[in-house]
C-alpha atoms as a PDB file:
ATOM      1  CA  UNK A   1       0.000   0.000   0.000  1.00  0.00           C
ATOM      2  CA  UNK A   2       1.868   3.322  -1.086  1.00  0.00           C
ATOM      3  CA  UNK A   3       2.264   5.934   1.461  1.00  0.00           C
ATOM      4  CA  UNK A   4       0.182   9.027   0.682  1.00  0.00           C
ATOM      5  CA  UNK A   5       2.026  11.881  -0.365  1.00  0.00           C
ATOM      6  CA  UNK A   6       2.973  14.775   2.610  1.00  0.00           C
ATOM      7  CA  UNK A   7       1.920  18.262   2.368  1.00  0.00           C
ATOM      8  CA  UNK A   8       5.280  18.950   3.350  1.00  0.00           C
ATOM      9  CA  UNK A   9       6.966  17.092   0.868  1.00  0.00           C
ATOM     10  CA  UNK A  10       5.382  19.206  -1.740  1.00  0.00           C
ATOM     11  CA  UNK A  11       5.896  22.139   0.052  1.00  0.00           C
ATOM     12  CA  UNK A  12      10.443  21.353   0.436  1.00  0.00           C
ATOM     13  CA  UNK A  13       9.975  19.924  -3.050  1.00  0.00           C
ATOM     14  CA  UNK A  14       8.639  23.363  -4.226  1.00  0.00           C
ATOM     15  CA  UNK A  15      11.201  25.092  -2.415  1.00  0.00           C
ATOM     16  CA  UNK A  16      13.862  23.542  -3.627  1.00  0.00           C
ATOM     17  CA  UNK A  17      12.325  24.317  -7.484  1.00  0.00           C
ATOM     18  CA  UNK A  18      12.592  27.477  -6.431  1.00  0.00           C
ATOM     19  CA  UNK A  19      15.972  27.708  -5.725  1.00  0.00           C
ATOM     20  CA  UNK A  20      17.398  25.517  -8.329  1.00  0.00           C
ATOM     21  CA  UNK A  21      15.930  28.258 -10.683  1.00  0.00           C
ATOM     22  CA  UNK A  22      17.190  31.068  -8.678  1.00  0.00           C
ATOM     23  CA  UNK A  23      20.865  29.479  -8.730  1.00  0.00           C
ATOM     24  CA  UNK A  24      19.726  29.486 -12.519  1.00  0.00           C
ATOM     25  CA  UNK A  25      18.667  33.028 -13.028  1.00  0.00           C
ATOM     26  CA  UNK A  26      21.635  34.465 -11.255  1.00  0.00           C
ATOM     27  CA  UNK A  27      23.798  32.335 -12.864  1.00  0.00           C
ATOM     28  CA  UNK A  28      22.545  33.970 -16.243  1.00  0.00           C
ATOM     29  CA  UNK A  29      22.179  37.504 -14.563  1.00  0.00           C
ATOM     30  CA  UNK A  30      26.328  36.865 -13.620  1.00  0.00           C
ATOM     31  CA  UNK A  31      27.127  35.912 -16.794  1.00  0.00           C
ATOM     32  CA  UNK A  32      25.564  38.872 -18.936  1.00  0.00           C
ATOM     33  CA  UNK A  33      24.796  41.666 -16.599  1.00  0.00           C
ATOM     34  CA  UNK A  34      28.625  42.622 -15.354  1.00  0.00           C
ATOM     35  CA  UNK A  35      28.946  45.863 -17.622  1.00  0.00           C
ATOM     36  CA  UNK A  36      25.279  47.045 -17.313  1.00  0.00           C
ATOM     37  CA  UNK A  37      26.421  48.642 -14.031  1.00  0.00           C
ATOM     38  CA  UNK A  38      23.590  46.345 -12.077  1.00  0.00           C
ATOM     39  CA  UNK A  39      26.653  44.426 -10.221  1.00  0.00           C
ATOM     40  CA  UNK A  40      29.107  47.649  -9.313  1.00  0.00           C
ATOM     41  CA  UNK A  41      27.838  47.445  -5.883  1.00  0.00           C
ATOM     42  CA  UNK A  42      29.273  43.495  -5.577  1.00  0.00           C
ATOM     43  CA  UNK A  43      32.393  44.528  -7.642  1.00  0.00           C
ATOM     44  CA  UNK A  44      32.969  47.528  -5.542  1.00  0.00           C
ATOM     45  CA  UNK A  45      33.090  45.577  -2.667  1.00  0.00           C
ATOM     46  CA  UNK A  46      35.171  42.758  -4.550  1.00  0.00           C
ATOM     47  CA  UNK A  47      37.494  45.726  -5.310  1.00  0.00           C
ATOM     48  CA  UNK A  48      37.675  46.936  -1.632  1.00  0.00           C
ATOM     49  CA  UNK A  49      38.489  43.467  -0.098  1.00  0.00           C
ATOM     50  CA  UNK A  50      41.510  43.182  -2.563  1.00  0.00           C
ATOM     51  CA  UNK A  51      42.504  46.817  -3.143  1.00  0.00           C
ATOM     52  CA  UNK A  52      41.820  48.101  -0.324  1.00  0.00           C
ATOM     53  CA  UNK A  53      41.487  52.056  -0.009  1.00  0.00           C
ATOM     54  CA  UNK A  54      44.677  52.170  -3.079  1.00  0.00           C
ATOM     55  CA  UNK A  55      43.177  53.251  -6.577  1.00  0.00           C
ATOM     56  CA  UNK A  56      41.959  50.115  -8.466  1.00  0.00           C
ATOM     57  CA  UNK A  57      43.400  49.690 -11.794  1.00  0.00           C
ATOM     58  CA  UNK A  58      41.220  49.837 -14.511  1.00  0.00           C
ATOM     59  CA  UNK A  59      42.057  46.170 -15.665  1.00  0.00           C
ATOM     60  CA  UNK A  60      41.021  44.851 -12.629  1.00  0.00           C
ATOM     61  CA  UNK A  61      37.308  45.926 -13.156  1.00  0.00           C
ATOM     62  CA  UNK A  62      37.320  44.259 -16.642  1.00  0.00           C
ATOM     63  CA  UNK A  63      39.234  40.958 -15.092  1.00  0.00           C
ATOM     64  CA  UNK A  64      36.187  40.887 -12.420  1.00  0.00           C
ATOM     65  CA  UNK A  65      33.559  40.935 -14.874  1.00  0.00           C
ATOM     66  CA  UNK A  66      35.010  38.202 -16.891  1.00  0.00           C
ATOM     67  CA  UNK A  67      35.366  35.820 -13.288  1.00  0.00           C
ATOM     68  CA  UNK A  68      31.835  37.282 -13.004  1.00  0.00           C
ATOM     69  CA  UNK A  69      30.904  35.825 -16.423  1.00  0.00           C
ATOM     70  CA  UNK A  70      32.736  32.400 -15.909  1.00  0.00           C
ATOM     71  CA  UNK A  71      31.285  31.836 -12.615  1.00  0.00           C
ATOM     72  CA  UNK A  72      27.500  32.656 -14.065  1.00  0.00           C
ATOM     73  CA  UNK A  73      28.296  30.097 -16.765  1.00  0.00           C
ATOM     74  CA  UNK A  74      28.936  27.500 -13.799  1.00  0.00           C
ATOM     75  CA  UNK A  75      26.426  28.857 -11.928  1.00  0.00           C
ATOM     76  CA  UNK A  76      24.015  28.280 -14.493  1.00  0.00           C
ATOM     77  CA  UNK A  77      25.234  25.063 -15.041  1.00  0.00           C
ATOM     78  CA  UNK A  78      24.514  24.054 -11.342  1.00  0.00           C
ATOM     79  CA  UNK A  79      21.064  25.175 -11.156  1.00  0.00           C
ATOM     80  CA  UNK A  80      19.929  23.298 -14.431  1.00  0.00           C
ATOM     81  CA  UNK A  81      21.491  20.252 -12.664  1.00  0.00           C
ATOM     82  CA  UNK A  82      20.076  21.346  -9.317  1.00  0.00           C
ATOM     83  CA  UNK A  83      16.703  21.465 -10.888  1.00  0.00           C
ATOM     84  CA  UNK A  84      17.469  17.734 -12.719  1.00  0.00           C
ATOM     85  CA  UNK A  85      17.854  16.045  -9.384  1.00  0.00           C
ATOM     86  CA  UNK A  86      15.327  17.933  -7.670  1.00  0.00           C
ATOM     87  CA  UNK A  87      12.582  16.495 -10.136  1.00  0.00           C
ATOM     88  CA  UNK A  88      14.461  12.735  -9.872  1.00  0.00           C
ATOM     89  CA  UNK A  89      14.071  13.045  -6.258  1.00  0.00           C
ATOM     90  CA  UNK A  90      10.390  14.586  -6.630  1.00  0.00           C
ATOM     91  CA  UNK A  91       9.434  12.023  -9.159  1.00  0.00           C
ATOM     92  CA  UNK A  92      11.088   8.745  -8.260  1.00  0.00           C
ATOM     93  CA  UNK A  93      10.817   9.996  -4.530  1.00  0.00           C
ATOM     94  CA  UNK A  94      14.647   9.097  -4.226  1.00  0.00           C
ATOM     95  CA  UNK A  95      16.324   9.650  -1.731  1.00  0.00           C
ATOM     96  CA  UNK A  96      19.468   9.227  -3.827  1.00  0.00           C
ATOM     97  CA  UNK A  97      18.782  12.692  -5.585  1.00  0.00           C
ATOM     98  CA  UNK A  98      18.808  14.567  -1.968  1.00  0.00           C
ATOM     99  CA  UNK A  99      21.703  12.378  -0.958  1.00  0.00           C
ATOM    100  CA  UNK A 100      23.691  13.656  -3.815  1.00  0.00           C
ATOM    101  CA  UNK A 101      22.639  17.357  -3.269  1.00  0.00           C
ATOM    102  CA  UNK A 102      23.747  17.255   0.109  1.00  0.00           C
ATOM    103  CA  UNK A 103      26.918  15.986  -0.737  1.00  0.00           C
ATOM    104  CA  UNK A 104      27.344  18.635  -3.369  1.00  0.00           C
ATOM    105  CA  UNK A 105      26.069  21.172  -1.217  1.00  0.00           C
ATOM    106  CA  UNK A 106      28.444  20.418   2.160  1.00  0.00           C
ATOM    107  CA  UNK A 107      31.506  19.975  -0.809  1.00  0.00           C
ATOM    108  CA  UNK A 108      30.854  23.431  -1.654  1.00  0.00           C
ATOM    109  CA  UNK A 109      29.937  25.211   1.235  1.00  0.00           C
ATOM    110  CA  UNK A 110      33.137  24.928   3.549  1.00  0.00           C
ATOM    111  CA  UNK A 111      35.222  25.591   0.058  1.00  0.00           C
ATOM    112  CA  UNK A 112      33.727  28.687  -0.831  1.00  0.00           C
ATOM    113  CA  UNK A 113      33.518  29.945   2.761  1.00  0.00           C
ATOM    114  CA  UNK A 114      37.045  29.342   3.317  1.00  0.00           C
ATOM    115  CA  UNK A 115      38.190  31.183   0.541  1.00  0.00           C
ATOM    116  CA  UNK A 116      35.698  34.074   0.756  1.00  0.00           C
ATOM    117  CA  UNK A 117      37.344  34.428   4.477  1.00  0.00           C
ATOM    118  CA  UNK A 118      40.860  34.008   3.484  1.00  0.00           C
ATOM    119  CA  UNK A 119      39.655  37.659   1.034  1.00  0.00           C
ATOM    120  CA  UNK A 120      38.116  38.881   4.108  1.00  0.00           C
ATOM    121  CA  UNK A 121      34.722  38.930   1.636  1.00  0.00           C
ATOM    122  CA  UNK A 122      32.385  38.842   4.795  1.00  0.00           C
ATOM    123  CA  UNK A 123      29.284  39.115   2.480  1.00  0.00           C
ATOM    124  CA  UNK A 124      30.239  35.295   0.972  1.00  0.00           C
ATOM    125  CA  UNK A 125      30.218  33.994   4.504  1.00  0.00           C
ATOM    126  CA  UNK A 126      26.716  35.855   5.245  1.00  0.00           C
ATOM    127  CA  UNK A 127      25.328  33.918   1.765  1.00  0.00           C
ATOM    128  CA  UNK A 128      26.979  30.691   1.876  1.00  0.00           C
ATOM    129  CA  UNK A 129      25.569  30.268   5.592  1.00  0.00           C
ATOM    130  CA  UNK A 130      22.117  31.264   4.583  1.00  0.00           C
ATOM    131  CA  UNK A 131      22.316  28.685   1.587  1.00  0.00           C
ATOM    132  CA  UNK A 132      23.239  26.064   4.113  1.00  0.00           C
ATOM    133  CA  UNK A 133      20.647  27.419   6.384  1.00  0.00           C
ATOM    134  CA  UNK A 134      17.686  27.089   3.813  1.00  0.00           C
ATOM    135  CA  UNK A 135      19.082  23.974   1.546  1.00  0.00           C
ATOM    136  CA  UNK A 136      20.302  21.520   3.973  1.00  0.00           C
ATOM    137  CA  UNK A 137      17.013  21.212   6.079  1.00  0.00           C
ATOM    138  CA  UNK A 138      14.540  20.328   3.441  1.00  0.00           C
ATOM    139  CA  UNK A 139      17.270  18.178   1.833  1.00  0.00           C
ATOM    140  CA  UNK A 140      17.566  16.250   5.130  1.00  0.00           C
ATOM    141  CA  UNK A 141      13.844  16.051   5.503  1.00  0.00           C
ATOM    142  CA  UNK A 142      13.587  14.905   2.105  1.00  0.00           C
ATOM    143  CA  UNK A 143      16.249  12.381   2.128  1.00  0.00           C
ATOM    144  CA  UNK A 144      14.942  10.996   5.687  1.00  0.00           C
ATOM    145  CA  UNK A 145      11.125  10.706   4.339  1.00  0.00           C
ATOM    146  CA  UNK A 146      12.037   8.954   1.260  1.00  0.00           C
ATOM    147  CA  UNK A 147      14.001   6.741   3.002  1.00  0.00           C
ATOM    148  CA  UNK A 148      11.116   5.772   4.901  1.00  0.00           C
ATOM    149  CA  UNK A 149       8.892   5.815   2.497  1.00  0.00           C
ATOM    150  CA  UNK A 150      11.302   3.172   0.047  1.00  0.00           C
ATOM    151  CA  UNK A 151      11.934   1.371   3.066  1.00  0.00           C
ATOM    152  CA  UNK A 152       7.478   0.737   3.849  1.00  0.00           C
ATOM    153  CA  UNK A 153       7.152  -0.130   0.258  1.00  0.00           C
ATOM    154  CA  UNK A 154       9.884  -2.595   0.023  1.00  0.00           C
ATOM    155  CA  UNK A 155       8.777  -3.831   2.882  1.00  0.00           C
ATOM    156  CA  UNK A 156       4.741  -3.874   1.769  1.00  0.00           C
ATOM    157  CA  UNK A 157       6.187  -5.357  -1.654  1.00  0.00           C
ATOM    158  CA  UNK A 158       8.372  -8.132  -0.055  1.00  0.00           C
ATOM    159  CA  UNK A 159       5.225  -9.561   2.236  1.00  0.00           C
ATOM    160  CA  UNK A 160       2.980  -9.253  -0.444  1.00  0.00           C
ATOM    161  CA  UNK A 161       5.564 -11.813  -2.518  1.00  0.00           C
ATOM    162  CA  UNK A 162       6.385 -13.934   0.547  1.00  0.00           C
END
């Protein structure tokens, strides 16, 4: 008998559409927005961690947008895959698909926060620790339910063949 599906399932599931198509749209936003002027704020404060209060060479606002590109090509990259294994996990109700986002997600997150405190970039640390913050909970949730929930149906299945 299949479990019926939890209100909160669908609610972590939507969640987690969501924010596999944010990591999508500001992956494309990085990529092709760096010389509208939308991102001088970020770069600014880029600029300041590395240059400090010196006069920043104009090659080093060009070099930034280009990193800024690159990364929103990866970024975009990660979301379309983001949004892959949420909808395995959603469909199939694998817990494999959280598993693996989890593991991506706790690769990442000491990586990036490491580096973005070794560059004294304090705003990295605030985002990477909300990411954590509103990824890994669902994820764990998710994982844990469909765990149970593969774990009742094998065991349903293997009584009803035994």
């Amino acid at each position: 008998m299949p479990v019926p599906s939890s209100p909160l399932r669908k609610a972590l599931v939507a969640w987690l559409y969501a924010a596999a198509l944010m990591h999508l749209f500001a992956g494309v936003t990085l990529a092709w927005a760096g010389h509208s002027g939308l991102l001088d704020g970020y770069l600014n404060t880029i600029e300041q961690a590395f240059w400090g209060a010196d006069t920043v060479p104009a090659t080093a606002r060009a070099q930034q947008v280009w990193w800024l590109a690159l990364f929103g090509a990866t970024l975009q990259s990660y979301g379309l895959y983001m949004l892959a294994l949420v909808h395995i996990g959603h469909r199939l109700k694998s817990r494999m698909a959280w598993g693996w986002l989890i593991v991506g997600i706790l690769l990442w997150a000491p990586q990036d926060m490491w580096i973005s405190a070794q560059a004294r970039v304090w705003s990295h640390l605030w985002l990477d620790g909300l990411a954590l913050l509103v990824l890994l909970p669902p994820l764990v949730w998710l994982y844990r339910h469909d765990r149970r929930t593969s774990l009742t149906d094998n065991a349903s299945s293997n009584s009803n063949h035994g």
